[in-house]
Protein backbone atom coordinates (compact mmCIF):
# COMPACT_ATOMS: atom_id res chain seq x y z
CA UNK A 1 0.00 0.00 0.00
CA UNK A 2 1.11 3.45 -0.94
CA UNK A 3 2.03 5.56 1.89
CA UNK A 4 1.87 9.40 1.92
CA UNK A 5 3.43 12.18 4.24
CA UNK A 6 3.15 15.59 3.29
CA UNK A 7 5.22 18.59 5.09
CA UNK A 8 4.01 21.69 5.27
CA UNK A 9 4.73 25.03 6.88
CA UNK A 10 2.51 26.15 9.22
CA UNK A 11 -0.81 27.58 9.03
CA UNK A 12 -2.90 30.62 10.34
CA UNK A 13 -5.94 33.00 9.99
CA UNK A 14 -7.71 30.15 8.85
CA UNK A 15 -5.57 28.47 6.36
CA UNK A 16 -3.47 24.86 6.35
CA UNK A 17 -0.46 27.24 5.62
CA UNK A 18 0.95 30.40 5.47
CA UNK A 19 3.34 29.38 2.65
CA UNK A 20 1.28 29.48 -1.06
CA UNK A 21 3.08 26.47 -2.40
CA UNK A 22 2.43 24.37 0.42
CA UNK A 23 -1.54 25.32 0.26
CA UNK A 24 -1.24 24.72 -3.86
CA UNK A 25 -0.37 21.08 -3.01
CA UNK A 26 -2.81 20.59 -0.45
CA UNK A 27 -5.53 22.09 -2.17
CA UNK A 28 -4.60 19.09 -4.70
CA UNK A 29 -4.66 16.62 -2.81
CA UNK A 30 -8.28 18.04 -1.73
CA UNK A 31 -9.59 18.10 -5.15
CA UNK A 32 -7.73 14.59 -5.95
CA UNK A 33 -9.22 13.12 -2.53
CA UNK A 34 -5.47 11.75 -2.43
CA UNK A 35 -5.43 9.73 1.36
CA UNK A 36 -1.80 11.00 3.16
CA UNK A 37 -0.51 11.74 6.91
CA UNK A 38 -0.10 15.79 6.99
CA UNK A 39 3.04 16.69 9.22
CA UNK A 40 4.00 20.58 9.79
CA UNK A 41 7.04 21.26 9.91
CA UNK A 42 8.38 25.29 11.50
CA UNK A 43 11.03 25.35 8.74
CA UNK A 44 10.98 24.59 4.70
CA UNK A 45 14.56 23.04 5.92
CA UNK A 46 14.41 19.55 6.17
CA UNK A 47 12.75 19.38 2.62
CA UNK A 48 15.29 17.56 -0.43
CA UNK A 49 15.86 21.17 -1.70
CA UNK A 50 15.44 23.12 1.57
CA UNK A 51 12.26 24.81 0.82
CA UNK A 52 8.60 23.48 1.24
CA UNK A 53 6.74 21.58 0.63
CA UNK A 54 7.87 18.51 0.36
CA UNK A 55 6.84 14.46 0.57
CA UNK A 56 8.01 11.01 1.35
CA UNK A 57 6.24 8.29 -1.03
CA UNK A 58 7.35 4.83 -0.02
CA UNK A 59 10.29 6.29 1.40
CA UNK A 60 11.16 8.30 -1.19
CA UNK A 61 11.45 12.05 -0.08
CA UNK A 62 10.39 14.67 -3.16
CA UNK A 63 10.47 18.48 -3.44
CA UNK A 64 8.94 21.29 -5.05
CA UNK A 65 5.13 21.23 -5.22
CA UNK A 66 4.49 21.29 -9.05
CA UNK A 67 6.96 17.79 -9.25
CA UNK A 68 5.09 16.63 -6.55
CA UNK A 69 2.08 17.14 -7.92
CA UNK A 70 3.60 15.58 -11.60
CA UNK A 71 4.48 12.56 -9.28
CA UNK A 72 1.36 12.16 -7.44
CA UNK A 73 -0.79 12.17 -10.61
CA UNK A 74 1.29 9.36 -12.00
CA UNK A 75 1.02 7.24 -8.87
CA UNK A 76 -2.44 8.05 -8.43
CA UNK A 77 -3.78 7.69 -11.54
CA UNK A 78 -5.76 11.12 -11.38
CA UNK A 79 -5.43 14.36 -13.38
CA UNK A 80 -8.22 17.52 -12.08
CA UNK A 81 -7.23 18.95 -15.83
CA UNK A 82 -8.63 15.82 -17.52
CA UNK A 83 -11.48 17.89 -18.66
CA UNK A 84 -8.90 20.82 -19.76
CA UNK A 85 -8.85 21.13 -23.65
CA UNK A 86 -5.16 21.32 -25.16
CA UNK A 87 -5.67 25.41 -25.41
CA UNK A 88 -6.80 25.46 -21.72
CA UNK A 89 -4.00 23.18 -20.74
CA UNK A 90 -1.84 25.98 -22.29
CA UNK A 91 -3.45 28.51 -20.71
CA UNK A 92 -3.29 26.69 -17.31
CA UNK A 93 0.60 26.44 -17.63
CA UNK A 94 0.76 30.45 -18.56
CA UNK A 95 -1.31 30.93 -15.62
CA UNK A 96 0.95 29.17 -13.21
CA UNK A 97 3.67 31.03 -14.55
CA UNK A 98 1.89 34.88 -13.45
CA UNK A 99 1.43 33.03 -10.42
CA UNK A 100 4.49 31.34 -9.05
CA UNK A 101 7.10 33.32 -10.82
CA UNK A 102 5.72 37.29 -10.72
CA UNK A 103 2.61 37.67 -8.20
CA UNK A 104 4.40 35.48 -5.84
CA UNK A 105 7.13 37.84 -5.65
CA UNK A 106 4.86 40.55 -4.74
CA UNK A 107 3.70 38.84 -1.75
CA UNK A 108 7.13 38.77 -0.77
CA UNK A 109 7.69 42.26 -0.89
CA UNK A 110 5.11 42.68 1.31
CA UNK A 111 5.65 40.13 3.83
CA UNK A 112 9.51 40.76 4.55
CA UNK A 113 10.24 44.34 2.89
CA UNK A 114 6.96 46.60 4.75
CA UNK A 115 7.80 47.49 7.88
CA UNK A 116 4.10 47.34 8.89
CA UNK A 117 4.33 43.51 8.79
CA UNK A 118 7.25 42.80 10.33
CA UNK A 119 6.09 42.13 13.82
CA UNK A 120 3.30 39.85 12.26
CA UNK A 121 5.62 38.10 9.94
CA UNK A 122 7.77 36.65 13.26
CA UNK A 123 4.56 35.46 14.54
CA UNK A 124 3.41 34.13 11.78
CA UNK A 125 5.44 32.68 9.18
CA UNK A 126 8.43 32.41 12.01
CA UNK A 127 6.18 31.47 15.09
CA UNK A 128 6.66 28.00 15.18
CA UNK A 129 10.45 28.37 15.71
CA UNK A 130 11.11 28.23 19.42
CA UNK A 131 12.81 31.24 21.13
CA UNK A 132 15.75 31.92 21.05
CA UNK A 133 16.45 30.48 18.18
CA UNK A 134 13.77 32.63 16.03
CA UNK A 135 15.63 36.11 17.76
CA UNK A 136 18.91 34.40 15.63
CA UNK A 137 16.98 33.34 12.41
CA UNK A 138 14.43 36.56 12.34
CA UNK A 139 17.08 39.05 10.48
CA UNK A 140 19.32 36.41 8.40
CA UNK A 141 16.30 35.17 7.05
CA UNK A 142 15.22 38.82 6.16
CA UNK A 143 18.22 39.46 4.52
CA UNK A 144 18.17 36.57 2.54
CA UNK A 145 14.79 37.02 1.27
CA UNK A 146 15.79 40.70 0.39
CA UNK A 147 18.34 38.98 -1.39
CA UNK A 148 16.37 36.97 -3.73
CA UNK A 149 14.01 39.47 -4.14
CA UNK A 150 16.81 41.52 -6.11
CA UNK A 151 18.19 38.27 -7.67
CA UNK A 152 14.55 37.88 -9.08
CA UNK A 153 14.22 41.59 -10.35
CA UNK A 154 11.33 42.42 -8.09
CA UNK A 155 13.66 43.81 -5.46
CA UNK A 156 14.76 46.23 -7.76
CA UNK A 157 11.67 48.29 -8.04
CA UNK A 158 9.94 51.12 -6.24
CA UNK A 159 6.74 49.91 -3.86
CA UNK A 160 4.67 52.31 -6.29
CA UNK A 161 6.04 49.92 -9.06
CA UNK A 162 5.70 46.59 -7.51
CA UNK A 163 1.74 47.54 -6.50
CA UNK A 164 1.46 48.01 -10.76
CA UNK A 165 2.84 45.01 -11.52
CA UNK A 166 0.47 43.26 -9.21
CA UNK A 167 -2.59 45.14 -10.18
CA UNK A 168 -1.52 43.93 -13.70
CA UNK A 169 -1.78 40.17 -12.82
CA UNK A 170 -4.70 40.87 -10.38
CA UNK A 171 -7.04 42.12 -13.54
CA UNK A 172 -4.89 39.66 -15.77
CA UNK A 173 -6.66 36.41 -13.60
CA UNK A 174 -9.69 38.48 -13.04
CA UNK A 175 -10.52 38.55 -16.54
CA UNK A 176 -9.35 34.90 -17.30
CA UNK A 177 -12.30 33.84 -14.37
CA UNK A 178 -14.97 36.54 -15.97
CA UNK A 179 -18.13 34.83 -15.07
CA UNK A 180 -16.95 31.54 -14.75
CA UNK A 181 -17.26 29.30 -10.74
CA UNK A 182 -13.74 28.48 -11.76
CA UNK A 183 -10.95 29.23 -14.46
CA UNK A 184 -11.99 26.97 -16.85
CA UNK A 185 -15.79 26.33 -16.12
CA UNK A 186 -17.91 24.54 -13.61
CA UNK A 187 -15.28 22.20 -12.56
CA UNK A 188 -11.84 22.81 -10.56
CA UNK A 189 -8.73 22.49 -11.78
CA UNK A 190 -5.20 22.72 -10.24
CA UNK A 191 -5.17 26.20 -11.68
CA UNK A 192 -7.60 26.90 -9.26
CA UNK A 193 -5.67 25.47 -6.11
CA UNK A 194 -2.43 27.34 -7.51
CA UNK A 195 -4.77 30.81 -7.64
CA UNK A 196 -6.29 30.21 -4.58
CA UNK A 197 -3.24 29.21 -2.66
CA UNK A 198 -1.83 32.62 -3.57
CA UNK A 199 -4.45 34.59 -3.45
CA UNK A 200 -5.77 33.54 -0.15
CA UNK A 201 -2.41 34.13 1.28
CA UNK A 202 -2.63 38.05 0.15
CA UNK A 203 -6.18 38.47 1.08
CA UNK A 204 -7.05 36.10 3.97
CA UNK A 205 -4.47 37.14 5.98
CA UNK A 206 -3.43 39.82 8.78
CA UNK A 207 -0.17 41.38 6.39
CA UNK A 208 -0.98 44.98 5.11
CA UNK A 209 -0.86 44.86 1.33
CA UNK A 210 -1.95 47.10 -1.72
CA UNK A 211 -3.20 43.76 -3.31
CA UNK A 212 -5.89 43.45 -1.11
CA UNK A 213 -8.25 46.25 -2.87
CA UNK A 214 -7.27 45.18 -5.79
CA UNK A 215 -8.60 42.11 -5.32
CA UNK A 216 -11.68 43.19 -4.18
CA UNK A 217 -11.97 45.63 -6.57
CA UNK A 218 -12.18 42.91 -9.23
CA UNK A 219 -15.77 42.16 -8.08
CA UNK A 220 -15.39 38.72 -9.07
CA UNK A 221 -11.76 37.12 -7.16
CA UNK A 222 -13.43 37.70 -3.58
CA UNK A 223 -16.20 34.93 -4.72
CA UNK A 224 -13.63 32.94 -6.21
CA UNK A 225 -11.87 32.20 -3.09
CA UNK A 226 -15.27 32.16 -1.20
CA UNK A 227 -16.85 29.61 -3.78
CA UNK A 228 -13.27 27.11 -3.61
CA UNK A 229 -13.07 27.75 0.19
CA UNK A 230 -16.61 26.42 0.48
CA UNK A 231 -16.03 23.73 -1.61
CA UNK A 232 -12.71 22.39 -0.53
CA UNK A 233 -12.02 24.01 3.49
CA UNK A 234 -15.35 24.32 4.31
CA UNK A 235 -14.07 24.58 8.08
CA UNK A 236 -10.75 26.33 9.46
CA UNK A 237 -7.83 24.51 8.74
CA UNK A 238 -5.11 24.98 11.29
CA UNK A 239 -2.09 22.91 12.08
CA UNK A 240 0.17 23.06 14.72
CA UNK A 241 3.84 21.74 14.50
CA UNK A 242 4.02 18.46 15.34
CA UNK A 243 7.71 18.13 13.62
CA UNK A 244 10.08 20.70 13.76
CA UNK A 245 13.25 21.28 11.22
CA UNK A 246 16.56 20.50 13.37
CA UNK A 247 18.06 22.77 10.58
CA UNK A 248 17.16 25.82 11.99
CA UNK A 249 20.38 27.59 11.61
CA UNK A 250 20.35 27.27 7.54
CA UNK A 251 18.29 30.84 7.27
CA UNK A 252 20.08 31.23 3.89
CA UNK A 253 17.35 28.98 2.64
CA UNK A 254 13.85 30.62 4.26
CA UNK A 255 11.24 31.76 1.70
CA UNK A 256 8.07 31.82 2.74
């Protein structure tokens, strides 16, 4: 028999994690009605590639949520895209992309660069990690985030530019949903998880963000994640650590 363990970071204000990509792959497994053990974990460090999530299958431990989710829909024999034509196939890849590799990066910003947040985000994202050891990690970690920031180009702009890019994706998905319960009809898809797992982590949270009128200025996003919140976490969601990372001290690696 297959055996499944899943490691997330942990969650608050309501959702199974504070980190996107770990809520992307457990939205999945929701929509999949894949069977696993869920573990949380305070750190993404004791994943293969020292972010989460990650997974052990059989023994086997995998990283990064999209090849986990490749993986999982080979072993499982399921696919929530099976109804996607080839051109919405396409369109579900592009849509990843805006998410995981330019709206993402917003979020960022405005978790570890606003000073507003700061205070939340070692509560949050870093409140899991016993004191002292969080005092240590809290400003490494910062840095390093500022860090990739910059190394992704993000960093490099003004807040004033950074809210425009957003907005731009924000309408972008807005008018890919248009009237639709979900991106590519009446039935999910994992573009939905991957949109919701962001999206929710902008909007359902307790971080200060320019995104979050934006989204509701959309009219239609705010249903969205009400509609696939109903569906799939039709009840709060909120695990506690029952594992923590012994490789605290690697804060080169923290991304949230």
């Amino acid at each position: 028999m297959t055996h499944l363990t899943v490691y997330h970071l942990p969650g608050r204000w309501g959702l199974p994690s504070v980190s996107p990509f770990c809520l992307k792959l457990d939205a999945f497994l929701r929509i999949a009605g894949i069977a696993h053990e869920a573990i949380t974990a305070a750190t993404p460090f004791g994943g293969p590639k020292g972010k989460a999530p990650w997974i052990t299958l059989d023994g086997e431990t995998l990283g990064d949520s999209s090849l986990i989710i490749e993986r999982l829909k080979t072993v499982y024999s399921v696919d929530p895209d099976q109804h996607l034509s080839r051109n919405a196939r396409g369109t579900a890849v592009t849509i990843e992309r805006l998410i995981e590799e330019n709206l993402y990066w917003a979020m960022v910003f405005d978790r570890w660069c606003r000073p507003e947040n700061w205070e939340i985000l070692k509560n949050s994202i870093l409140g899991d990690i016993p004191q002292p050891a969080r005092a240590v990690l809290a400003p490494f970690a910062k840095y390093s985030v500022k860090k990739q920031l910059i190394g992704h180009g993000m960093g490099l702009h003004s807040e004033a530019e950074i809210t425009a890019i957003a907005a731009r994706d924000i309408q972008a998905l807005s008018d890919l949903l248009g009237e639709q319960s979900y991106f590519f009809g009446d039935l999910p898809s994992l573009t939905d998880a991957t949109v919701y797992s962001l999206l929710a982590n902008i909007y359902q949270v307790d971080f200060s963000s320019p995104m979050k009128p934006l989204i509701e200025g959309t009219q239609n996003l705010v249903p969205f994640l009400a509609r696939f919140k109903a569906a799939y976490y039709p009840e709060p969601c909120v695990r506690r650590s029952t594992r923590v990372s012994e490789a605290v001290s690697a804060a080169s690696s923290q991304k949230c």
